[in-house]
C-alpha atoms as a PDB file:
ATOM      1  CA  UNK A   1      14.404   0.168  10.312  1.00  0.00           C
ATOM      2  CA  UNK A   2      11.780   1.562   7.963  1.00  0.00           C
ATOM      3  CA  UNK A   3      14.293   3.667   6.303  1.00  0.00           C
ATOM      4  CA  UNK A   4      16.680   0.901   6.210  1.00  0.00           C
ATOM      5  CA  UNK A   5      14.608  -0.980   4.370  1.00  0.00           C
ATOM      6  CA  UNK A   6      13.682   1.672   1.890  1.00  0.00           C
ATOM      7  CA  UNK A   7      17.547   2.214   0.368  1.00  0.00           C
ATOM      8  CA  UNK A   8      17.597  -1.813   0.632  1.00  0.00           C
ATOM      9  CA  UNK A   9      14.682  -1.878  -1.730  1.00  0.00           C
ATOM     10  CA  UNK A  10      15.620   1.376  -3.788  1.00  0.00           C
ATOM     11  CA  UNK A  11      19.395  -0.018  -4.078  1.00  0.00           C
ATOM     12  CA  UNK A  12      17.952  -3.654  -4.891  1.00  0.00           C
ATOM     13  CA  UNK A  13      15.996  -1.956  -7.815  1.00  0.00           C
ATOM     14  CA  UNK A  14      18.945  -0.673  -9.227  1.00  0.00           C
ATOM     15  CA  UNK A  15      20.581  -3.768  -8.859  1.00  0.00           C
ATOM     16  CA  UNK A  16      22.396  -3.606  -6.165  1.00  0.00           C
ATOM     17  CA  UNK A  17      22.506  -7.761  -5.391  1.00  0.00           C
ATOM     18  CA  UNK A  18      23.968  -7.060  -1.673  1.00  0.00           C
ATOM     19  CA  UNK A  19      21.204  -5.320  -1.139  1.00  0.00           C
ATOM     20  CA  UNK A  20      18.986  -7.630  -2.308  1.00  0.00           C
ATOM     21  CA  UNK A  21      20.887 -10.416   0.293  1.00  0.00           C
ATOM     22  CA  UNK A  22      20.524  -7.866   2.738  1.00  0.00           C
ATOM     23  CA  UNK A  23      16.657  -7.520   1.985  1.00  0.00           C
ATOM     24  CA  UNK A  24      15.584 -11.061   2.986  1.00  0.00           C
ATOM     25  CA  UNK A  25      16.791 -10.776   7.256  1.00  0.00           C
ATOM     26  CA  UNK A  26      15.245  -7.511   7.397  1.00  0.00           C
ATOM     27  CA  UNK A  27      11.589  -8.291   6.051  1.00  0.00           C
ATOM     28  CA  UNK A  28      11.719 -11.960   6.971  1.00  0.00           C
ATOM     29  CA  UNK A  29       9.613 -11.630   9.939  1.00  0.00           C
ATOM     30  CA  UNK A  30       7.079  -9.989   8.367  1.00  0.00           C
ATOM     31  CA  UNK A  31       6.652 -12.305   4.858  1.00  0.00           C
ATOM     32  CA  UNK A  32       7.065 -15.179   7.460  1.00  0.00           C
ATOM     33  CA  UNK A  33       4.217 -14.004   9.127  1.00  0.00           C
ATOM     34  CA  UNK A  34       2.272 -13.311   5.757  1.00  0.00           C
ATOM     35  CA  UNK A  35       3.247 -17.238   5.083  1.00  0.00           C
ATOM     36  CA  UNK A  36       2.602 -18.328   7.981  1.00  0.00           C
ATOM     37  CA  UNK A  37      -1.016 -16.626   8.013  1.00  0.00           C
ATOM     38  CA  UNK A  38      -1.803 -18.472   4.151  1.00  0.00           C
ATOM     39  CA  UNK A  39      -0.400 -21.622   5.320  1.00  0.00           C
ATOM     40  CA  UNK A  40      -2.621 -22.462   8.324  1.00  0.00           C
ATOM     41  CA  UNK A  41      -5.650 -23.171   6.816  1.00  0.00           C
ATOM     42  CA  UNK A  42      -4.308 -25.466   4.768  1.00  0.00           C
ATOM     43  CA  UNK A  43      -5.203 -29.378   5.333  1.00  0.00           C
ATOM     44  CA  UNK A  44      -2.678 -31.343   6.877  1.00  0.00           C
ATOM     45  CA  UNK A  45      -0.676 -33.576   5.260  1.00  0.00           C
ATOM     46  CA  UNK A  46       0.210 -30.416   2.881  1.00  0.00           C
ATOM     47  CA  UNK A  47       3.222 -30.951   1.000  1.00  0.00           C
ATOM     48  CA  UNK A  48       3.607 -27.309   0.345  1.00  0.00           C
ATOM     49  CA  UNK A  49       5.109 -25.945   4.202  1.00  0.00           C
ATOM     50  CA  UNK A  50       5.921 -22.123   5.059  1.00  0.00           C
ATOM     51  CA  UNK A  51       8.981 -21.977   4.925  1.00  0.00           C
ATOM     52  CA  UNK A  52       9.297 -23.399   1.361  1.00  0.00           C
ATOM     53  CA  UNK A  53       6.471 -21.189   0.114  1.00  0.00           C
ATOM     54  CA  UNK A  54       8.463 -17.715   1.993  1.00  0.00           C
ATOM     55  CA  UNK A  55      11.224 -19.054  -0.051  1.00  0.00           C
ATOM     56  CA  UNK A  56       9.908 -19.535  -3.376  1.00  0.00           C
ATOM     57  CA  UNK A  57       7.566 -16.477  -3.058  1.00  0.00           C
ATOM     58  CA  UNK A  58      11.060 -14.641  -2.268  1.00  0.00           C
ATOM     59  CA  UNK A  59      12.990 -16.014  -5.017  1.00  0.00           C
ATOM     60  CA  UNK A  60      10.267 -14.643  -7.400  1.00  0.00           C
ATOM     61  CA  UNK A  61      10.156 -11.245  -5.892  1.00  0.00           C
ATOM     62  CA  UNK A  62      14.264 -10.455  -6.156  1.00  0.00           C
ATOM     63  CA  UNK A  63      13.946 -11.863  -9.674  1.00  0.00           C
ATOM     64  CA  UNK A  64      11.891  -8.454 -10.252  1.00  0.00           C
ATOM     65  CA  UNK A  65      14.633  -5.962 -11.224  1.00  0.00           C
ATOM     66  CA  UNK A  66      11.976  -3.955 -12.761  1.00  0.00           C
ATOM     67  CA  UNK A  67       9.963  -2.736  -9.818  1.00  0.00           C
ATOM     68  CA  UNK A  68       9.863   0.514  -8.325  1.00  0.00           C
ATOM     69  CA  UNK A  69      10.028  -0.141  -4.919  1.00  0.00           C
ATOM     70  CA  UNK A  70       8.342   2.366  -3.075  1.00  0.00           C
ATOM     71  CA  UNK A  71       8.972   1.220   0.333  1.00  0.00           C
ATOM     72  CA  UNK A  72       7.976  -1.847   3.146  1.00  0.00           C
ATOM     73  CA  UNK A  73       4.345  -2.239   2.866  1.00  0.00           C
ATOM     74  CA  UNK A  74       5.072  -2.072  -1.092  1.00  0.00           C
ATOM     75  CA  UNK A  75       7.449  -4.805  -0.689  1.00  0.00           C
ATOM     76  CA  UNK A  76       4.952  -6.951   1.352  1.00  0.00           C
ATOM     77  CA  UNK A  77       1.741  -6.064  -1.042  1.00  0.00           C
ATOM     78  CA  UNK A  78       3.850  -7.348  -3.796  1.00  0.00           C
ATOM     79  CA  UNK A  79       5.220 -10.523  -1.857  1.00  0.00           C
ATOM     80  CA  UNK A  80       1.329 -11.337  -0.851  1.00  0.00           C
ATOM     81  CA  UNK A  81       1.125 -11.296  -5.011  1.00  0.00           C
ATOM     82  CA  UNK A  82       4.390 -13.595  -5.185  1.00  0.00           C
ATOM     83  CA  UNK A  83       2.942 -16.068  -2.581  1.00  0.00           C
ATOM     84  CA  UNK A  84      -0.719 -15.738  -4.286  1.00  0.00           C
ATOM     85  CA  UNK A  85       0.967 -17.193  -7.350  1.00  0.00           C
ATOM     86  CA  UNK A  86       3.038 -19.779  -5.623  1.00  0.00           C
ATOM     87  CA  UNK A  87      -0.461 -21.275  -4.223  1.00  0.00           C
ATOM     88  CA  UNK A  88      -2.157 -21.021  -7.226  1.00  0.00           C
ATOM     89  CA  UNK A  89       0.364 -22.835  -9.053  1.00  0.00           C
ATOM     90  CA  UNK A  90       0.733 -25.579  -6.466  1.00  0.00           C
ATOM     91  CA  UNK A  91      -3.218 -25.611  -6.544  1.00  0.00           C
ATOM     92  CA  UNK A  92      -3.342 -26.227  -9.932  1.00  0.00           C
ATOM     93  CA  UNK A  93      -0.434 -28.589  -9.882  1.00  0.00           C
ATOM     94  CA  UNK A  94      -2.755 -31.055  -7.620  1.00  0.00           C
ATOM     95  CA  UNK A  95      -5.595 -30.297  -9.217  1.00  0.00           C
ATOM     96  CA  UNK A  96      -3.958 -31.898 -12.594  1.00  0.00           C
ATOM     97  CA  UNK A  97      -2.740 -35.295 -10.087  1.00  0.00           C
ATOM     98  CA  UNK A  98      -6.534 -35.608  -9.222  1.00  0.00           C
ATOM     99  CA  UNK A  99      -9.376 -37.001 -10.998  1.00  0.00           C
ATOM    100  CA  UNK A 100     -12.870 -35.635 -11.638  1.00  0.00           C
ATOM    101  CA  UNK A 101     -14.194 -33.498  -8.759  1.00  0.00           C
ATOM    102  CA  UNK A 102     -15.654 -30.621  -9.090  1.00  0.00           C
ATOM    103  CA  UNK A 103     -14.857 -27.158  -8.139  1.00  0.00           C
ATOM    104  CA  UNK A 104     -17.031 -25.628  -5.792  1.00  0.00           C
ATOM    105  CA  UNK A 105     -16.763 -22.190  -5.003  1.00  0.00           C
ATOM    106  CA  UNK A 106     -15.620 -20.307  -1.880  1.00  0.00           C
ATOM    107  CA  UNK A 107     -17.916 -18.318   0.485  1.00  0.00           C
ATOM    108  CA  UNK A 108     -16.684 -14.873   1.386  1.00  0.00           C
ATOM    109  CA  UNK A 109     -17.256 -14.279   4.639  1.00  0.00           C
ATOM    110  CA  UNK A 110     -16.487 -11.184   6.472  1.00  0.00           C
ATOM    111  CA  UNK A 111     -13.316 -12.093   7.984  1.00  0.00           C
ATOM    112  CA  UNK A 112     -10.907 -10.146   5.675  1.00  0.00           C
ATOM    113  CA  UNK A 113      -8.613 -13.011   5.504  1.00  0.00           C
ATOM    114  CA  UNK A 114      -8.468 -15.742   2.590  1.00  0.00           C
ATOM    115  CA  UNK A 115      -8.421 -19.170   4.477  1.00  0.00           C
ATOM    116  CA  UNK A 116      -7.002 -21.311   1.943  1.00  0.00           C
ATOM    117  CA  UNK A 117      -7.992 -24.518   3.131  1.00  0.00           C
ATOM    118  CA  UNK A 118      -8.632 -25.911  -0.120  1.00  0.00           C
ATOM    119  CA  UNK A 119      -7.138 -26.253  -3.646  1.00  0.00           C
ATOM    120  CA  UNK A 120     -10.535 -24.957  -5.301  1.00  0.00           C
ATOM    121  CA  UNK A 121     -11.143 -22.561  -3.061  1.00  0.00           C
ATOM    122  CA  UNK A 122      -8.025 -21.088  -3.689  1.00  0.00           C
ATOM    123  CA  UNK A 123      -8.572 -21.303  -7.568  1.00  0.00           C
ATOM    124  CA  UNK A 124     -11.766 -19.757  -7.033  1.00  0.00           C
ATOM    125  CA  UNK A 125     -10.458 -16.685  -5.810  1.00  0.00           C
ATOM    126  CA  UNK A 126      -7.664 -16.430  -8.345  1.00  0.00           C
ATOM    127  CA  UNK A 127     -10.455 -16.864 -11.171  1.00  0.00           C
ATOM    128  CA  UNK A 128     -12.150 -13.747 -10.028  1.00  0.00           C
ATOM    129  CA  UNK A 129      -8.860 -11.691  -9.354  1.00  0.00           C
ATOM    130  CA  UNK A 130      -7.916 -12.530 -12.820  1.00  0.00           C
ATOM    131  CA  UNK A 131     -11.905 -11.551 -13.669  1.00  0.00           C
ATOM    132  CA  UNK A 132     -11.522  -8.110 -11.577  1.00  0.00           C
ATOM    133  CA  UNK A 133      -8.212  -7.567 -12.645  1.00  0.00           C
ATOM    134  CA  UNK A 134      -8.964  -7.115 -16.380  1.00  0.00           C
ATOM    135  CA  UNK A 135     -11.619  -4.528 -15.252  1.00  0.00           C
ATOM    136  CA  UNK A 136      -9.790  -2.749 -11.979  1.00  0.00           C
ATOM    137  CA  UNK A 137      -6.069  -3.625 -11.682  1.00  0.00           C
ATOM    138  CA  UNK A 138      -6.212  -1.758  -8.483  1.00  0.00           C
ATOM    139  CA  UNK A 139      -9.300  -3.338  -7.025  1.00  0.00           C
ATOM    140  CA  UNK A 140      -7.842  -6.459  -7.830  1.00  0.00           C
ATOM    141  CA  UNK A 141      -4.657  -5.137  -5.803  1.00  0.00           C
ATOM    142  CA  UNK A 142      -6.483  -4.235  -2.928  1.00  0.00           C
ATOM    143  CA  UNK A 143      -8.520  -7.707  -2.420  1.00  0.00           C
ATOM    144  CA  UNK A 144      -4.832  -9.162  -3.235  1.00  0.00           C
ATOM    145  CA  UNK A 145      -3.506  -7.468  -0.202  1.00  0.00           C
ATOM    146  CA  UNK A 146      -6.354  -7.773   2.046  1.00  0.00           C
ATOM    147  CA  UNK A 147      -6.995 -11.387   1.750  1.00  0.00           C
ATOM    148  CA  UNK A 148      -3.481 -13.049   0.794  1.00  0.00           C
ATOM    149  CA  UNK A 149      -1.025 -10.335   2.772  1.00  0.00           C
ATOM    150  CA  UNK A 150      -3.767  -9.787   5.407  1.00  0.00           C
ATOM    151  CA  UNK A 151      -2.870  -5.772   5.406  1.00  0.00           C
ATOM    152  CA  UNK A 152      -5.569  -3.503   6.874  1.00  0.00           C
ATOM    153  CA  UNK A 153      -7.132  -0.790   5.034  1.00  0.00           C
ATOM    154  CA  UNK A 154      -4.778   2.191   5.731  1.00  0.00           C
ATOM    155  CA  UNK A 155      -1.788  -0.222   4.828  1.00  0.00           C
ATOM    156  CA  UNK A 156      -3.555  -1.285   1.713  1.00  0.00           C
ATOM    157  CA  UNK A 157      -4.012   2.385   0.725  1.00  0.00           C
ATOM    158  CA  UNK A 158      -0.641   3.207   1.156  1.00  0.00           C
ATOM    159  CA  UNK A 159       0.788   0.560  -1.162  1.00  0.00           C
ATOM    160  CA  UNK A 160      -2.070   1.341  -3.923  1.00  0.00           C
ATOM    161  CA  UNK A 161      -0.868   4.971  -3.375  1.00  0.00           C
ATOM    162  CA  UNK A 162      -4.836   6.269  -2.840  1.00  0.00           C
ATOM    163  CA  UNK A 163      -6.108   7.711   0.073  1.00  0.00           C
ATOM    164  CA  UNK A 164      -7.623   5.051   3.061  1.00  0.00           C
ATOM    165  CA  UNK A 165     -10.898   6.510   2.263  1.00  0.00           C
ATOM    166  CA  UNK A 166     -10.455   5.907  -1.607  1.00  0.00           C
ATOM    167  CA  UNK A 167      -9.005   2.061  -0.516  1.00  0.00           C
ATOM    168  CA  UNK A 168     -12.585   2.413   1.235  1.00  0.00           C
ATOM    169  CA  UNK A 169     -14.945   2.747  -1.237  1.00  0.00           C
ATOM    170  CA  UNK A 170     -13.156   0.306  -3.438  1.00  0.00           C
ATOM    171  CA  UNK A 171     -13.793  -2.024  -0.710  1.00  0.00           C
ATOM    172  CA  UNK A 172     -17.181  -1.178  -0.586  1.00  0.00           C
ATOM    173  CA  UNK A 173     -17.657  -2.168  -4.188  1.00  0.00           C
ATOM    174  CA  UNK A 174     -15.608  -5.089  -4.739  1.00  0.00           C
ATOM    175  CA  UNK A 175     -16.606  -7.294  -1.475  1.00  0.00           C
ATOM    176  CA  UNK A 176     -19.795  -7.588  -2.616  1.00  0.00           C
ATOM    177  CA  UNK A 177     -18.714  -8.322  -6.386  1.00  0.00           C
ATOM    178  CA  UNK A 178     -16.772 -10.921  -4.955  1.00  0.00           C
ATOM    179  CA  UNK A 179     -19.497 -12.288  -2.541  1.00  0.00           C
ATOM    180  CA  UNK A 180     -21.544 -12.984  -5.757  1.00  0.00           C
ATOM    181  CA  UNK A 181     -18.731 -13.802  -7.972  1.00  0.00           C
ATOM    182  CA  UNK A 182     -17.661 -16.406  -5.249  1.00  0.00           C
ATOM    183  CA  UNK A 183     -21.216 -17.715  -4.679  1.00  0.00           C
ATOM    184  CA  UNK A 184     -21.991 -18.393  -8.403  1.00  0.00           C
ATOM    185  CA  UNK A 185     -24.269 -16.165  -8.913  1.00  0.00           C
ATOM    186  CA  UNK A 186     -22.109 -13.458 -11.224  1.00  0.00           C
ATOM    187  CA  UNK A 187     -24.674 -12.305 -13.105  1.00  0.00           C
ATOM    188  CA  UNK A 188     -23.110  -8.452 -13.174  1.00  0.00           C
ATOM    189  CA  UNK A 189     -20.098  -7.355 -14.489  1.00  0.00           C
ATOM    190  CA  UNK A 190     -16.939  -6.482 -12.038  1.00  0.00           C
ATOM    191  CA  UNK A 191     -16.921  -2.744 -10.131  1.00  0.00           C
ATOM    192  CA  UNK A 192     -16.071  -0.255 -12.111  1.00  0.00           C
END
């Protein structure tokens, strides 16, 4: 299936829009499960479900004619950045319907996984992507894929096109930039 998804994803990049209908049964499992995974920490009452944030994360990513897919675990890094934006925006969308409160920020603990349980937690981390990202696009990346697509370290690597041990030491470096960016106290600069 692997390769079957590959000339899906090359032939959708050319534009190819049967392939790009053709894309959606063969990786729905897996962004279902990526939803799925965001989704459950969220309070209940949520007006934002799974299946309608698989959907719009989907309709954003075959809207990209311009990327050169490089295979499954690219596909899914860059859907974990679709959904990432979906929940942001619907964040921010509530946060606008609310008065006052306060943002507080979100402790990173070491379960890989973002828990998104709250609207300000969720802007919290997006804040300091957009912070890393100006400074490391690919560290950035990596803490994309690790927290919102929940892909380990050797999957991670592979989409960022480094080596696991290069995904590694990134790790090393950012985690903790985010543990102090996340817990207020950002008094250094992003990893270089």
């Amino acid at each position: 299936m692997a390769e079957d998804t590959t000339a899906l994803l090359l032939l959708a990049a050319q534009g190819d829009a049967r392939a790009v209908d053709r894309l959606l049964p063969v990786l729905y499992d897996d962004l279902h499960r990526v939803a799925h995974h965001l989704m459950r920490g969220e309070a209940p009452g949520q007006t934002l479900q799974t299946t309608a944030l698989l959907n719009e994360a989907y309709l954003r990513l075959i809207d990209q004619r311009r990327v050169d897919w490089k295979g499954r675990t690219h596909f899914l890094a860059i859907g974990a950045q679709a959904m990432r934006r979906v929940l942001v925006d619907h964040a921010r969308a509530r946060q606008r319907n609310k008065r006052g409160g306060r943002r507080q920020r979100v402790e990173l603990s070491d379960d890989v996984v973002l828990q998104p349980g709250k609207d300000d937690d969720i802007l919290a981390v997006d804040e300091a992507l957009e912070k890393l990202a100006r400074v490391s696009p690919r560290q950035a990346r990596l803490v994309e894929m690790r927290f919102f697509a929940g892909l380990d370290m050797a999957q991670a690597a592979e989409a960022l096109g480094v080596s696991k041990r290069t995904a590694e030491g990134d790790w090393t470096h950012v985690s903790a930039w985010l543990r102090r960016e996340l817990s207020g106290d950002a008094a250094r600069a992003p990893p270089a």
